[in-house]
C-alpha atoms as a PDB file:
ATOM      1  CA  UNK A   1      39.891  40.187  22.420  1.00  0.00           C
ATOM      2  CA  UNK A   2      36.777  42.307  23.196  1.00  0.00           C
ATOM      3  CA  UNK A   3      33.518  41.342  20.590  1.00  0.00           C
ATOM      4  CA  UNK A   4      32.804  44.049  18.274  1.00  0.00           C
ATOM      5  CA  UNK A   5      29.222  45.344  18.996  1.00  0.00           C
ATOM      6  CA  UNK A   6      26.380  44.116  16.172  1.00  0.00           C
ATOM      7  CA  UNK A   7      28.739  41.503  14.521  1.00  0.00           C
ATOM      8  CA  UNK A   8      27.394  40.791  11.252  1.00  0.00           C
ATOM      9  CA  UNK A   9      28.416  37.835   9.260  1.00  0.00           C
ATOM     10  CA  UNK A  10      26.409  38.689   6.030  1.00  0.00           C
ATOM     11  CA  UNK A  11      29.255  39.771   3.957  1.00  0.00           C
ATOM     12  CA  UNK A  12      31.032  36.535   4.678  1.00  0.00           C
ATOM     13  CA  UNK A  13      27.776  33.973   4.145  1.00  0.00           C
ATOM     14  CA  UNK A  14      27.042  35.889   0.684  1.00  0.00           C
ATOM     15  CA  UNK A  15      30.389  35.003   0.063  1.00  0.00           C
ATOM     16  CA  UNK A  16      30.562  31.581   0.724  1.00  0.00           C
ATOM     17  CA  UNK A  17      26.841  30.972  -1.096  1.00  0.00           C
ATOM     18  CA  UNK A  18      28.525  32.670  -4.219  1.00  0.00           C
ATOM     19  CA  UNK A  19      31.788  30.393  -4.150  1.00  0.00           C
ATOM     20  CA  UNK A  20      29.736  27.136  -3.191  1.00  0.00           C
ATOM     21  CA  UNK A  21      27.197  27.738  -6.016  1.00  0.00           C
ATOM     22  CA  UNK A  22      30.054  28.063  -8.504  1.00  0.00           C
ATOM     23  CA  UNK A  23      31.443  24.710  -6.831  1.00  0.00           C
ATOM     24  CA  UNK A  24      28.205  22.802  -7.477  1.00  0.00           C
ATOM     25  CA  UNK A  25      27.541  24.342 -10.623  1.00  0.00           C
ATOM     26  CA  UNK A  26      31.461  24.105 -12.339  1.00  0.00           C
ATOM     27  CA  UNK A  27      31.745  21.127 -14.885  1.00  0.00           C
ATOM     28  CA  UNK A  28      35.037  19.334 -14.060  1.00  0.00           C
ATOM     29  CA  UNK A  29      35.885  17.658 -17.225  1.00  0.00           C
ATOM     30  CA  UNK A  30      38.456  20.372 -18.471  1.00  0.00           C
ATOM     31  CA  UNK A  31      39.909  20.164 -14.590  1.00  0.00           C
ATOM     32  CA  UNK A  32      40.306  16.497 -15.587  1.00  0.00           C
ATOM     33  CA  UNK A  33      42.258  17.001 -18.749  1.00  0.00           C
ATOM     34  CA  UNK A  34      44.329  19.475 -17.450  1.00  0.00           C
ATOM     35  CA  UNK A  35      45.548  17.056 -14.861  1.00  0.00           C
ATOM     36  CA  UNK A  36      46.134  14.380 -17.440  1.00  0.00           C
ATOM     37  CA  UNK A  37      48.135  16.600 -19.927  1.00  0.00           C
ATOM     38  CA  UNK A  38      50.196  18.086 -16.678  1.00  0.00           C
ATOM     39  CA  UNK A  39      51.076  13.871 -16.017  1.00  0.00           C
ATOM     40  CA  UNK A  40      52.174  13.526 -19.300  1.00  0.00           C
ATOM     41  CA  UNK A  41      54.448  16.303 -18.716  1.00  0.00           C
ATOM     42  CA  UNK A  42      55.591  14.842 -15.598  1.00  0.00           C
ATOM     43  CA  UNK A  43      55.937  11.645 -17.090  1.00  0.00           C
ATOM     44  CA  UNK A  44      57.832  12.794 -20.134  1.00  0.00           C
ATOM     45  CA  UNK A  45      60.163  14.960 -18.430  1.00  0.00           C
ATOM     46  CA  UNK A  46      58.439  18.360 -20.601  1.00  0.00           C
ATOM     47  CA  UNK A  47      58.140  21.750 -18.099  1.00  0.00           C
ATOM     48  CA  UNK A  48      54.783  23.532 -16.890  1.00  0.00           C
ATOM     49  CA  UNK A  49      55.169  26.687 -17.047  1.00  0.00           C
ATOM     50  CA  UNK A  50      52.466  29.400 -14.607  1.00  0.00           C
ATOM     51  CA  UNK A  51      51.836  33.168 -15.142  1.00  0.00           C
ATOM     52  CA  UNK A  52      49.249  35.333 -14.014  1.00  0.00           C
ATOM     53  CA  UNK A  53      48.917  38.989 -12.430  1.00  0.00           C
ATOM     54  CA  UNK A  54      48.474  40.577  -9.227  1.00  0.00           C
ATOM     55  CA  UNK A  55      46.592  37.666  -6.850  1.00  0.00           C
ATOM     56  CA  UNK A  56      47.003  35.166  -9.530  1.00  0.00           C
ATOM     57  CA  UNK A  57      50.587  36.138 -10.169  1.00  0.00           C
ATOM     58  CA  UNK A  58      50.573  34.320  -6.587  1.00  0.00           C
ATOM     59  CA  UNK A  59      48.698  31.940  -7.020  1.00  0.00           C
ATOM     60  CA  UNK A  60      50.884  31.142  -9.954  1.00  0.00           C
ATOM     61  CA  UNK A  61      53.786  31.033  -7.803  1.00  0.00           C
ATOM     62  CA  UNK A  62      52.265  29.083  -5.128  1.00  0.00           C
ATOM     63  CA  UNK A  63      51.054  26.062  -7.536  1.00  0.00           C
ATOM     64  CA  UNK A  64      54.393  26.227  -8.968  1.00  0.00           C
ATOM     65  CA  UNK A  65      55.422  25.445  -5.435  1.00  0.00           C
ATOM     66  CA  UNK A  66      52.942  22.300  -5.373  1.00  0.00           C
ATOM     67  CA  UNK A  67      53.990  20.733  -8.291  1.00  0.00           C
ATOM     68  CA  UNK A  68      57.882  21.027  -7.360  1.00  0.00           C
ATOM     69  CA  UNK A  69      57.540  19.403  -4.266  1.00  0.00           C
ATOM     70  CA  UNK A  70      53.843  18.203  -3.225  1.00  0.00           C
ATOM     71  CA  UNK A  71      53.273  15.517  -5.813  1.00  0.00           C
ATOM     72  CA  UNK A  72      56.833  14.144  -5.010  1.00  0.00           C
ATOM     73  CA  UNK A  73      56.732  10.870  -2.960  1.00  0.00           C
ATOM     74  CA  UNK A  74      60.759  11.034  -3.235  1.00  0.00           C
ATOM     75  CA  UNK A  75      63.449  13.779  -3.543  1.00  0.00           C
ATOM     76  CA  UNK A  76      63.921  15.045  -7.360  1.00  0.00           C
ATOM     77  CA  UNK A  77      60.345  13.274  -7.835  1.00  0.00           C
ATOM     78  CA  UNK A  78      58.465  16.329  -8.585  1.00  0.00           C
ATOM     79  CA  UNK A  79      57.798  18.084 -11.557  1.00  0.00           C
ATOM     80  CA  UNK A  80      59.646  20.200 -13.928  1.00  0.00           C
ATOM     81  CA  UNK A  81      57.531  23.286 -13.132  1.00  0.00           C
ATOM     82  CA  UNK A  82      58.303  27.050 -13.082  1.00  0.00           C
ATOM     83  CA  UNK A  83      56.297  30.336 -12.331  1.00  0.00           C
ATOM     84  CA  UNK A  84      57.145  33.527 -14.831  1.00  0.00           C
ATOM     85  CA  UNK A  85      55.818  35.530 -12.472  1.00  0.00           C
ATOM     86  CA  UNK A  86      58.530  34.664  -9.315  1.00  0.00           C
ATOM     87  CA  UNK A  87      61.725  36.354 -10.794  1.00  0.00           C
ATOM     88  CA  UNK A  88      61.306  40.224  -9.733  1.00  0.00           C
ATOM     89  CA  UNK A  89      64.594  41.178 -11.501  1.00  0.00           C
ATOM     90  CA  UNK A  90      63.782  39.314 -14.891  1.00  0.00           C
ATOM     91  CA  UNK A  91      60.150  41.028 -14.837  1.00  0.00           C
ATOM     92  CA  UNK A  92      61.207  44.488 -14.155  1.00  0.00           C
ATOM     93  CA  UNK A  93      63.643  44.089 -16.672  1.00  0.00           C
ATOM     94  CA  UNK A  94      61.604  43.291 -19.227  1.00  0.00           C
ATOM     95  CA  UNK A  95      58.747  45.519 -18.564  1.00  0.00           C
ATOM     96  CA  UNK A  96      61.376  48.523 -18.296  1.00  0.00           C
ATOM     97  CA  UNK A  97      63.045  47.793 -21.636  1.00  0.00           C
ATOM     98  CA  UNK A  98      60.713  45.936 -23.809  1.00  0.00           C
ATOM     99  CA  UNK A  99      57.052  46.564 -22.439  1.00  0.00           C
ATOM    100  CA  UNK A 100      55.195  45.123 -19.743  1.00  0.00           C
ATOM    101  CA  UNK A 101      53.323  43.439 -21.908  1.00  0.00           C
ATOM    102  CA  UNK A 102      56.081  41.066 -22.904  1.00  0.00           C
ATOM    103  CA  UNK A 103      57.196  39.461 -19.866  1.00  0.00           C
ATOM    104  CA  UNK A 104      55.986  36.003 -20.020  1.00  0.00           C
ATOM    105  CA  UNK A 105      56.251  35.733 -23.700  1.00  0.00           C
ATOM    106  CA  UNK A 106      60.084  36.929 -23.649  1.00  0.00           C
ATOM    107  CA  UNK A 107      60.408  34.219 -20.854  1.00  0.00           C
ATOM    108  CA  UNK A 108      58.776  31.581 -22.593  1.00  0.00           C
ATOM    109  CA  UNK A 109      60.557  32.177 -25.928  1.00  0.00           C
ATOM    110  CA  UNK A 110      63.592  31.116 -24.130  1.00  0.00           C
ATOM    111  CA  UNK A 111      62.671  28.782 -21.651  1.00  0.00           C
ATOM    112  CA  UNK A 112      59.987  26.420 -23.195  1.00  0.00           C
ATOM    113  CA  UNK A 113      60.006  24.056 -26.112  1.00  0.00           C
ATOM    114  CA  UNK A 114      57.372  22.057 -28.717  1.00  0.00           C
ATOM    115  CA  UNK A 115      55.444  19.591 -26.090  1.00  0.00           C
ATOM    116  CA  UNK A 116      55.717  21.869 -22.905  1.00  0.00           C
ATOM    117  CA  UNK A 117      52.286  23.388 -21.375  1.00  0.00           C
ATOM    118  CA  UNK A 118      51.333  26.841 -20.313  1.00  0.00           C
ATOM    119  CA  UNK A 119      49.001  27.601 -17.752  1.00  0.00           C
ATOM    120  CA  UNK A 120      47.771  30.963 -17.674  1.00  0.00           C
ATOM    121  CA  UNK A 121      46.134  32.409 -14.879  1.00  0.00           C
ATOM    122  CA  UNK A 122      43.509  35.327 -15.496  1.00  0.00           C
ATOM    123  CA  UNK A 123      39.955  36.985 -13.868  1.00  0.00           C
ATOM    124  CA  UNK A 124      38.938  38.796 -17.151  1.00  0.00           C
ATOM    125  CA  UNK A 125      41.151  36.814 -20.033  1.00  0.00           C
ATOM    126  CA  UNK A 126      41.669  40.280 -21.249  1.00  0.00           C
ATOM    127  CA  UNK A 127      45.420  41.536 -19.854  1.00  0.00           C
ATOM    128  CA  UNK A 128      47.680  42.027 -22.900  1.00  0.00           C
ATOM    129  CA  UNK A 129      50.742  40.021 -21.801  1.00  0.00           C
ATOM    130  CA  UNK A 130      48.272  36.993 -20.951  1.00  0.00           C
ATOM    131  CA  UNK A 131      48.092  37.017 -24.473  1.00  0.00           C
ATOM    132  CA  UNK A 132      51.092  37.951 -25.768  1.00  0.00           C
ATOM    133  CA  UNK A 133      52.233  34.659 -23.469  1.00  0.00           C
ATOM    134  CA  UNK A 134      49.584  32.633 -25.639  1.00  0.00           C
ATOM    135  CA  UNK A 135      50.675  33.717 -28.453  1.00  0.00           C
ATOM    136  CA  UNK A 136      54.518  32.443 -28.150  1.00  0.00           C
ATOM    137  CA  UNK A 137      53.028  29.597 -26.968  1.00  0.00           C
ATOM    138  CA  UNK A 138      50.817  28.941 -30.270  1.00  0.00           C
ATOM    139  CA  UNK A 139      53.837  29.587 -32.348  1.00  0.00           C
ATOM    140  CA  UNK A 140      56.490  27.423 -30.292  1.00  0.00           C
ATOM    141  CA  UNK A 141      53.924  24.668 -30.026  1.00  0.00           C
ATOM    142  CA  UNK A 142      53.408  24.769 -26.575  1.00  0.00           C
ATOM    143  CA  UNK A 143      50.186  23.607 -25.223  1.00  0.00           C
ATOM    144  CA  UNK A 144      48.344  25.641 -23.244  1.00  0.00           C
ATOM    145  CA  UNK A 145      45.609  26.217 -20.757  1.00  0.00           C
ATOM    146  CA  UNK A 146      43.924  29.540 -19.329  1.00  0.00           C
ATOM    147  CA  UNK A 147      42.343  29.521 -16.008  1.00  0.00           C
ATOM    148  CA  UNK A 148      39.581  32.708 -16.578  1.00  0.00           C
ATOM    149  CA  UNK A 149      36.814  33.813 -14.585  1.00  0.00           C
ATOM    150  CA  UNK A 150      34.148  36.783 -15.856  1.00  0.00           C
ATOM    151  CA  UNK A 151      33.606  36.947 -19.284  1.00  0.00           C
ATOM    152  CA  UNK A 152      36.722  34.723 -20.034  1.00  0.00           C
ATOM    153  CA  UNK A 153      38.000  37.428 -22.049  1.00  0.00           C
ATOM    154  CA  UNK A 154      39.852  37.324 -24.937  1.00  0.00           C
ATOM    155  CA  UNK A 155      42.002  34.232 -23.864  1.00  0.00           C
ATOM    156  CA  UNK A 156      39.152  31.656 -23.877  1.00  0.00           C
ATOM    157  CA  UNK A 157      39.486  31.806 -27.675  1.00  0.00           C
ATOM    158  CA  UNK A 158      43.146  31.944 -27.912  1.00  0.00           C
ATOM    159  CA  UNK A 159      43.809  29.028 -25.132  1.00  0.00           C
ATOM    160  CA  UNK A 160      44.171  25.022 -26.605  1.00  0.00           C
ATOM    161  CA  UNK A 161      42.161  24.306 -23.298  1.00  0.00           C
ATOM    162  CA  UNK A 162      40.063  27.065 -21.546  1.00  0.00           C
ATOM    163  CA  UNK A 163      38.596  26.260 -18.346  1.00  0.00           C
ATOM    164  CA  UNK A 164      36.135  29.420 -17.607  1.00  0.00           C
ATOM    165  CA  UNK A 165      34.679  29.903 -14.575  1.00  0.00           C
ATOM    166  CA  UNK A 166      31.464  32.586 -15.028  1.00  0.00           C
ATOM    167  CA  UNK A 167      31.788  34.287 -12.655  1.00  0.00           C
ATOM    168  CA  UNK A 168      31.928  38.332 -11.905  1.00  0.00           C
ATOM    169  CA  UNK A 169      33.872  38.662  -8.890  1.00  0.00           C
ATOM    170  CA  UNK A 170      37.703  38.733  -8.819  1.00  0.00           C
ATOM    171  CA  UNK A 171      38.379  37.036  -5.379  1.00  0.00           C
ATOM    172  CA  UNK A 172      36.171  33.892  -6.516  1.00  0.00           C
ATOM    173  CA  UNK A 173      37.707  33.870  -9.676  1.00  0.00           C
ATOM    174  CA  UNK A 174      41.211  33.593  -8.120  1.00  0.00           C
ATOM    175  CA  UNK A 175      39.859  30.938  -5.503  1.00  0.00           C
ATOM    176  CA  UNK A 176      38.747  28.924  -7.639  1.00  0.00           C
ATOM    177  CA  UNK A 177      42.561  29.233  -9.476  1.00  0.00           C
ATOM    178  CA  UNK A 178      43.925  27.628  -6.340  1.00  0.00           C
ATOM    179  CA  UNK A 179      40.855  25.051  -5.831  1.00  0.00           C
ATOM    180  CA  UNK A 180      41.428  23.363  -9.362  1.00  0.00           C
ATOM    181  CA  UNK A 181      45.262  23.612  -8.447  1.00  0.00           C
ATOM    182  CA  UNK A 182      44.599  21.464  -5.818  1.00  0.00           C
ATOM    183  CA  UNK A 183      42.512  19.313  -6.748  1.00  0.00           C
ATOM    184  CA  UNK A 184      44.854  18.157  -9.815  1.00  0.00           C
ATOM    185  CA  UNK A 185      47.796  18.265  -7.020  1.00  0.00           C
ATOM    186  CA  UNK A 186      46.125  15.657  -4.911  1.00  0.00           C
ATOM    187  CA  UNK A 187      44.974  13.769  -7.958  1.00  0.00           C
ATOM    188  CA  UNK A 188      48.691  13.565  -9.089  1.00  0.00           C
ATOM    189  CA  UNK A 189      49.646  12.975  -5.582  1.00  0.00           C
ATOM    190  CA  UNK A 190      47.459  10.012  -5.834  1.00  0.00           C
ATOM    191  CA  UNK A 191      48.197   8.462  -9.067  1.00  0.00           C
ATOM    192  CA  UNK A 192      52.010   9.082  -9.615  1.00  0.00           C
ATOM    193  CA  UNK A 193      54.562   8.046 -11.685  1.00  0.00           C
ATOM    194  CA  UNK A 194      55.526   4.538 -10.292  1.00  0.00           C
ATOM    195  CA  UNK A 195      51.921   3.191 -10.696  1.00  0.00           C
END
C-alpha cells in the first residue's frame, strides 16, 4: 500500500481528545446502577429489553448480543435479553401500518411485563418512538433507562434512570453507548450469578 502524500492525523487526535475528555470527565454512578438493576433482572429471570435508531439501533442489537451470551459462564446462563430494533419484518410492519413512531412501544406492549427494564438508546433524547417506547414502559411498569448524548432531549425527563452524556457529536455519543455496555458486561461477567 503506497503512503498518501501529507498524511494528516488531526482529524483523528481531535477525535480521540474529545472522547477521552468525556471519559475522564463522565460520572459513573448511574453506569453502576444500571448494572445492578440489569443483575437483578438476570437474577430474577425478568427480560432487558434495547432500542435505539440508526447507529444505536446497532448498538442496541450488538449489546443484546453481549448479554445473551458474554456474561454466560455456561450454556442457557445468559440473560433474558432482546433488541426491538433486530426484527426487520416486525419493524416495517409496524411503521407501514401503525406509524413509525410506534415500533418499540407496540413491541413492548406485548413482550414485556411489571419488573422488566428498558434501555433506550438515543444521541438527542428527542426521536418520537424513543418516547412513545418510554411511555408504554411508564404505564406497564417497566423500569427504564435512556442512554442520551447532546442535550439529552426530551427522554432525560421521561427515563426512571437517565445516564446523559453532554456531549454534541453523534459518533461520541454512540461510543460511549457501547463503552458503558461494556463495561456493565464485564462487570456482570465478573460478578455472576453463582457468587
Amino acid at each position: 500500500m503506497t503512503k498518501p502524500e501529507n498524511l494528516s492525523t488531526a482529524v483523528y487526535s481531535a477525535y480521540a481528545s474529545r472522547l477521552q475528555d468525556l471519559l475522564g470527565r463522565t460520572d459513573w454512578s448511574g453506569v453502576a446502577q444500571l448494572g445492578h438493576a440489569m443483575r437483578e433482572c438476570w437474577k430474577n429471570g425478568r427480560q432487558v429489553f434495547f432500542c435505539g435508531n440508526g447507529g444505536s439501533a446497532g448498538n442496541a442489537i450488538h449489546l443484546a448480543n453481549d448479554y445473551l451470551y458474554g456474561i454466560a459462564k455456561r450454556t442457557g446462563g445468559g440473560m433474558r435479553v432482546s433488541s426491538l430494533s433486530a426484527n426487520a419484518a416486525v419493524i416495517t410492519c409496524l411503521a407501514n401500518d401503525i406509524g413509525y413512531d410506534s415500533i418499540y412501544s407496540e413491541q413492548l406492549a406485548v413482550q414485556a411485563q411489571a419488573g422488566d427494564l428498558l434501555i433506550v438508546l438515543s444521541g438527542s433524547g428527542n426521536s418520537p418512538n424513543i418516547l412513545k417506547a418510554l411511555e408504554q414502559a411508564k404505564a406497564m411498569n417497566v423500569t427504564s433507562c435512556a442512554i442520551l448524548g447532546y442535550s439529552g432531549g426530551k427522554a432525560k425527563a421521561m427515563a426512571d434512570l437517565p445516564i446523559h452524556f453532554a456531549i454534541d457529536d453523534m459518533q461520541i455519543a454512540e461510543d460511549m453507548q457501547l463503552i458503558l455496555g461494556h463495561m456493565i458486561m464485564q462487570w456482570l461477567y465478573e460478578n455472576p450469578l453463582e457468587a
